[in-house]
N, C-alpha and C. Protein backbone atom coordinates (compact mmCIF):
# COMPACT_ATOMS: atom_id res chain seq x y z
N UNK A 1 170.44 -47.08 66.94
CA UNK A 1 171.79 -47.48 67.27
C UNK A 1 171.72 -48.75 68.13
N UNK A 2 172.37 -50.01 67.96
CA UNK A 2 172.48 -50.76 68.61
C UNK A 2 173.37 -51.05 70.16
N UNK A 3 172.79 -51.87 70.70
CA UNK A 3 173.81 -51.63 72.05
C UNK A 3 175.33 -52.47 71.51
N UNK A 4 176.19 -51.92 72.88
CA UNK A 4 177.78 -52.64 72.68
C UNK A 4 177.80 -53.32 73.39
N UNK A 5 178.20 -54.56 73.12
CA UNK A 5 178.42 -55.41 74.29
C UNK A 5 179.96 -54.78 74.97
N UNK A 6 180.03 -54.66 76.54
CA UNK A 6 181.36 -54.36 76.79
C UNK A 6 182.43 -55.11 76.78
N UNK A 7 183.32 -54.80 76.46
CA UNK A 7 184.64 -56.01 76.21
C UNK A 7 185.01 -57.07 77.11
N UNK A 8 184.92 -56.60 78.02
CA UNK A 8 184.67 -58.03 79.51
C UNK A 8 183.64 -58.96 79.44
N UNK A 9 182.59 -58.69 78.82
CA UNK A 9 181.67 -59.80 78.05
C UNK A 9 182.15 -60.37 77.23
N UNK A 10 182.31 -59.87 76.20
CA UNK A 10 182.96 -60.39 74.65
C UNK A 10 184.00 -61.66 75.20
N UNK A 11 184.68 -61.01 76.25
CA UNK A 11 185.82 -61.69 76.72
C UNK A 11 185.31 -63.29 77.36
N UNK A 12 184.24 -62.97 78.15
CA UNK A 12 183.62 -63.83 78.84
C UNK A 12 183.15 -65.02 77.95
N UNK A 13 182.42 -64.48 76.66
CA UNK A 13 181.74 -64.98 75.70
C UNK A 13 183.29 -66.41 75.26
N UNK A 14 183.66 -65.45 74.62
CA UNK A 14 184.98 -66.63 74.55
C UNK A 14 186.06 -67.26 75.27
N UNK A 15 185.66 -66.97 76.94
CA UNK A 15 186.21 -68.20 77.53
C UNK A 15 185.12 -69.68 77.95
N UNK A 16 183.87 -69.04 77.49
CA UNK A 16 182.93 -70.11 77.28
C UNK A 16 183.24 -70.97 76.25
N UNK A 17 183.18 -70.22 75.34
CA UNK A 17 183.43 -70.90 74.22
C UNK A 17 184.12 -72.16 74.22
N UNK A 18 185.63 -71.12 74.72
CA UNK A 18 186.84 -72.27 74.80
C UNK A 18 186.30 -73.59 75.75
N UNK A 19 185.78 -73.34 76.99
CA UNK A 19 185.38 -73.91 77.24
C UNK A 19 184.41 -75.43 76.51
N UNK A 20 183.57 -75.11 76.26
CA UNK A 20 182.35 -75.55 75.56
C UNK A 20 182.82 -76.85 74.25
N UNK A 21 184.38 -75.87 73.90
CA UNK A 21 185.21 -76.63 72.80
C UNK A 21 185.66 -77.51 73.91
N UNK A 22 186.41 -77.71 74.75
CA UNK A 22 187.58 -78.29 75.77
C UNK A 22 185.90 -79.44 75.96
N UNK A 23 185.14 -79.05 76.01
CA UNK A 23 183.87 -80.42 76.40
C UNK A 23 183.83 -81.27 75.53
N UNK A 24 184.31 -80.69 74.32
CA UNK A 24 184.09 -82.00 73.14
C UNK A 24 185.54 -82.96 72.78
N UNK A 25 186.27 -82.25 73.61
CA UNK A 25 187.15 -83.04 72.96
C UNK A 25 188.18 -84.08 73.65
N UNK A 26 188.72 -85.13 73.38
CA UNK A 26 188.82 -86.15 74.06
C UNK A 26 190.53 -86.17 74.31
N UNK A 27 190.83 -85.74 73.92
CA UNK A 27 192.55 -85.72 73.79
C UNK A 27 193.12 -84.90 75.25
N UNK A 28 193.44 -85.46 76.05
CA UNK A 28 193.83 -84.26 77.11
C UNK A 28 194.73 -83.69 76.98
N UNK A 29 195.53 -83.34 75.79
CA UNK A 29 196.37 -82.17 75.55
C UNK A 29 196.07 -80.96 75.00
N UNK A 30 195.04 -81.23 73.90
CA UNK A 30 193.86 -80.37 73.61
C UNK A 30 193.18 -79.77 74.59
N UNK A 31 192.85 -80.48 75.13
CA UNK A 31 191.33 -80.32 76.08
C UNK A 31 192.40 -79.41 77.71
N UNK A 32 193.52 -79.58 77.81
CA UNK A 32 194.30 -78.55 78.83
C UNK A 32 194.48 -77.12 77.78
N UNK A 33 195.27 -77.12 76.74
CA UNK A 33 195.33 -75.99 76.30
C UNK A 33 193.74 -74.66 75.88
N UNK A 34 193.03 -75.68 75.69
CA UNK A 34 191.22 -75.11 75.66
C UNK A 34 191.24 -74.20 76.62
N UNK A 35 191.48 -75.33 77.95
CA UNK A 35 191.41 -74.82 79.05
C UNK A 35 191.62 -73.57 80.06
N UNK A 36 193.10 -73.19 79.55
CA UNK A 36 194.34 -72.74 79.60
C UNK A 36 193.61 -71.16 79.22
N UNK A 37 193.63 -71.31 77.39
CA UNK A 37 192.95 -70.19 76.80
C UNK A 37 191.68 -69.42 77.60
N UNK A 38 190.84 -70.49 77.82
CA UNK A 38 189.59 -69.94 78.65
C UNK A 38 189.97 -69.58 80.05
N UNK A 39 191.32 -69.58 80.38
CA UNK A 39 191.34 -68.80 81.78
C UNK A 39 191.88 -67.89 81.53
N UNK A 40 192.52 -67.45 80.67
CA UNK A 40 193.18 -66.44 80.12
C UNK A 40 192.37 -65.45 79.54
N UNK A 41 191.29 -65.70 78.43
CA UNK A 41 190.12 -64.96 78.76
C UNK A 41 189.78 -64.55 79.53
N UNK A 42 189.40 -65.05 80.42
CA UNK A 42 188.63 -64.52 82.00
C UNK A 42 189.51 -63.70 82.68
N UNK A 43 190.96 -63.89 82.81
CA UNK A 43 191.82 -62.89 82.93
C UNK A 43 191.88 -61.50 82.38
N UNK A 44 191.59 -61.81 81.08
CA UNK A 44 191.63 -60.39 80.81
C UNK A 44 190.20 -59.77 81.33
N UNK A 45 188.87 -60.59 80.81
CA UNK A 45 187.80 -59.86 81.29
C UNK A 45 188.11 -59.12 82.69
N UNK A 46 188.59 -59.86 83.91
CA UNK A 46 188.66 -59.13 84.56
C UNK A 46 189.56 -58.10 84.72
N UNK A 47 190.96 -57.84 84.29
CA UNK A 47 191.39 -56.86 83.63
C UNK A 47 190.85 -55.49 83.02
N UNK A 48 190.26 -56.05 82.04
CA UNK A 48 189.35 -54.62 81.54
C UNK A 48 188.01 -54.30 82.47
N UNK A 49 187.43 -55.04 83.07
CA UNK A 49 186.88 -54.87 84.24
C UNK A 49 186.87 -53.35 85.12
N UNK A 50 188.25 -53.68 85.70
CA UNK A 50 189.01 -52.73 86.57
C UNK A 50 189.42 -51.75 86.03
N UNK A 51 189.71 -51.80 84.34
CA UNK A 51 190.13 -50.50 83.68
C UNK A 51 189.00 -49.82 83.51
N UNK A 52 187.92 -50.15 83.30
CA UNK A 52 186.39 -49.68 82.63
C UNK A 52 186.10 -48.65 84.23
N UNK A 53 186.35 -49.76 85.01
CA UNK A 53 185.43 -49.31 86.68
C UNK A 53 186.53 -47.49 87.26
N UNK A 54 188.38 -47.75 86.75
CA UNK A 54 188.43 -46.50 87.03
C UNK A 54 187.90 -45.24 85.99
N UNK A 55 187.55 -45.82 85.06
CA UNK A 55 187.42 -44.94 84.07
C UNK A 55 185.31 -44.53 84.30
N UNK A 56 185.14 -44.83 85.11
CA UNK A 56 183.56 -44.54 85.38
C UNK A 56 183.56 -42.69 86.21
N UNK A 57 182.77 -42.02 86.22
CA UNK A 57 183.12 -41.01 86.77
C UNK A 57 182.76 -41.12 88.40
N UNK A 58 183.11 -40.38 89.35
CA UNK A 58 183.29 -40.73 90.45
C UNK A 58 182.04 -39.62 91.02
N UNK A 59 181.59 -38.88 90.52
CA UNK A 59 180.94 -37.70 90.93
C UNK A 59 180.97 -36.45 90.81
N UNK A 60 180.20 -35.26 90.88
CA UNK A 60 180.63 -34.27 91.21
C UNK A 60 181.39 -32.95 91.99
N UNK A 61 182.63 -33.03 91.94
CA UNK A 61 183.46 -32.34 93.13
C UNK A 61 183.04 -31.21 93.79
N UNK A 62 182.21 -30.67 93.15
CA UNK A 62 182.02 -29.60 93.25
C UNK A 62 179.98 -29.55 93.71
N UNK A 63 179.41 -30.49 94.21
CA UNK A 63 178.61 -31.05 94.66
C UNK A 63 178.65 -31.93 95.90
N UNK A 64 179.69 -33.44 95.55
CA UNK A 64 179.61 -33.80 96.69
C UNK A 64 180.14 -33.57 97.72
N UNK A 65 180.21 -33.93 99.24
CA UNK A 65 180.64 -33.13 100.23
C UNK A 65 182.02 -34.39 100.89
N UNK A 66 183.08 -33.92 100.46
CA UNK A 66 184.00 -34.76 100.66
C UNK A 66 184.05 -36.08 101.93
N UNK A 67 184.88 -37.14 102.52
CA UNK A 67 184.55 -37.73 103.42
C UNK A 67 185.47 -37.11 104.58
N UNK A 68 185.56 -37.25 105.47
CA UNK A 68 186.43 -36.97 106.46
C UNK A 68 187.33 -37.73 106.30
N UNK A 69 188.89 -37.14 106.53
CA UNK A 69 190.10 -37.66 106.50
C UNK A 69 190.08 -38.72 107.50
N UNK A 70 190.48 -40.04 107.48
CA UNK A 70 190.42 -41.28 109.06
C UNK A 70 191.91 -41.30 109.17
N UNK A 71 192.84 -41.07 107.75
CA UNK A 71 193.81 -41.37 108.55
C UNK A 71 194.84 -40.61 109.50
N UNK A 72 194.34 -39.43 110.41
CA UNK A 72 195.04 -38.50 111.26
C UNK A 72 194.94 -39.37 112.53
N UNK A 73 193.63 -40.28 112.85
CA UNK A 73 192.90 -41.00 113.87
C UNK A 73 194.09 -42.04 114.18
């Protein structure tokens, strides 16, 4: 079975891209919208980022030993 790349890569992958395109090209109306796209990429990467990270498991409840409440202090 091959590995997956995770979607925040993929994502990453093509705000390079866009990037990489926005280097070749000479028109600065082009070369802003390139731009534009490739931050918008990166937006989402980090997006799914944060969806992936709550979706990681946090531990065992029934193992670990909870923290003490700080906010009564």
């Amino acid at each position: 079975m091959g590995s997956r790349v995770p979607p925040g890569n993929q994502y990453r992958v093509r705000a390079r891209e866009c990037m990489e395109a926005a280097d070749g090209i000479n028109e600065p109306g082009h070369r802003i919208i390139l731009l534009e796209l490739a931050q918008r990429w990166l937006m989402l990467a980090d997006q799914i980022d944060k969806i992936e990270a709550r979706r990681q498991p946090m531990g065992d409840p029934l193992l670990d030993t909870p923290e003490p409440d700080q906010s009564t202090h």
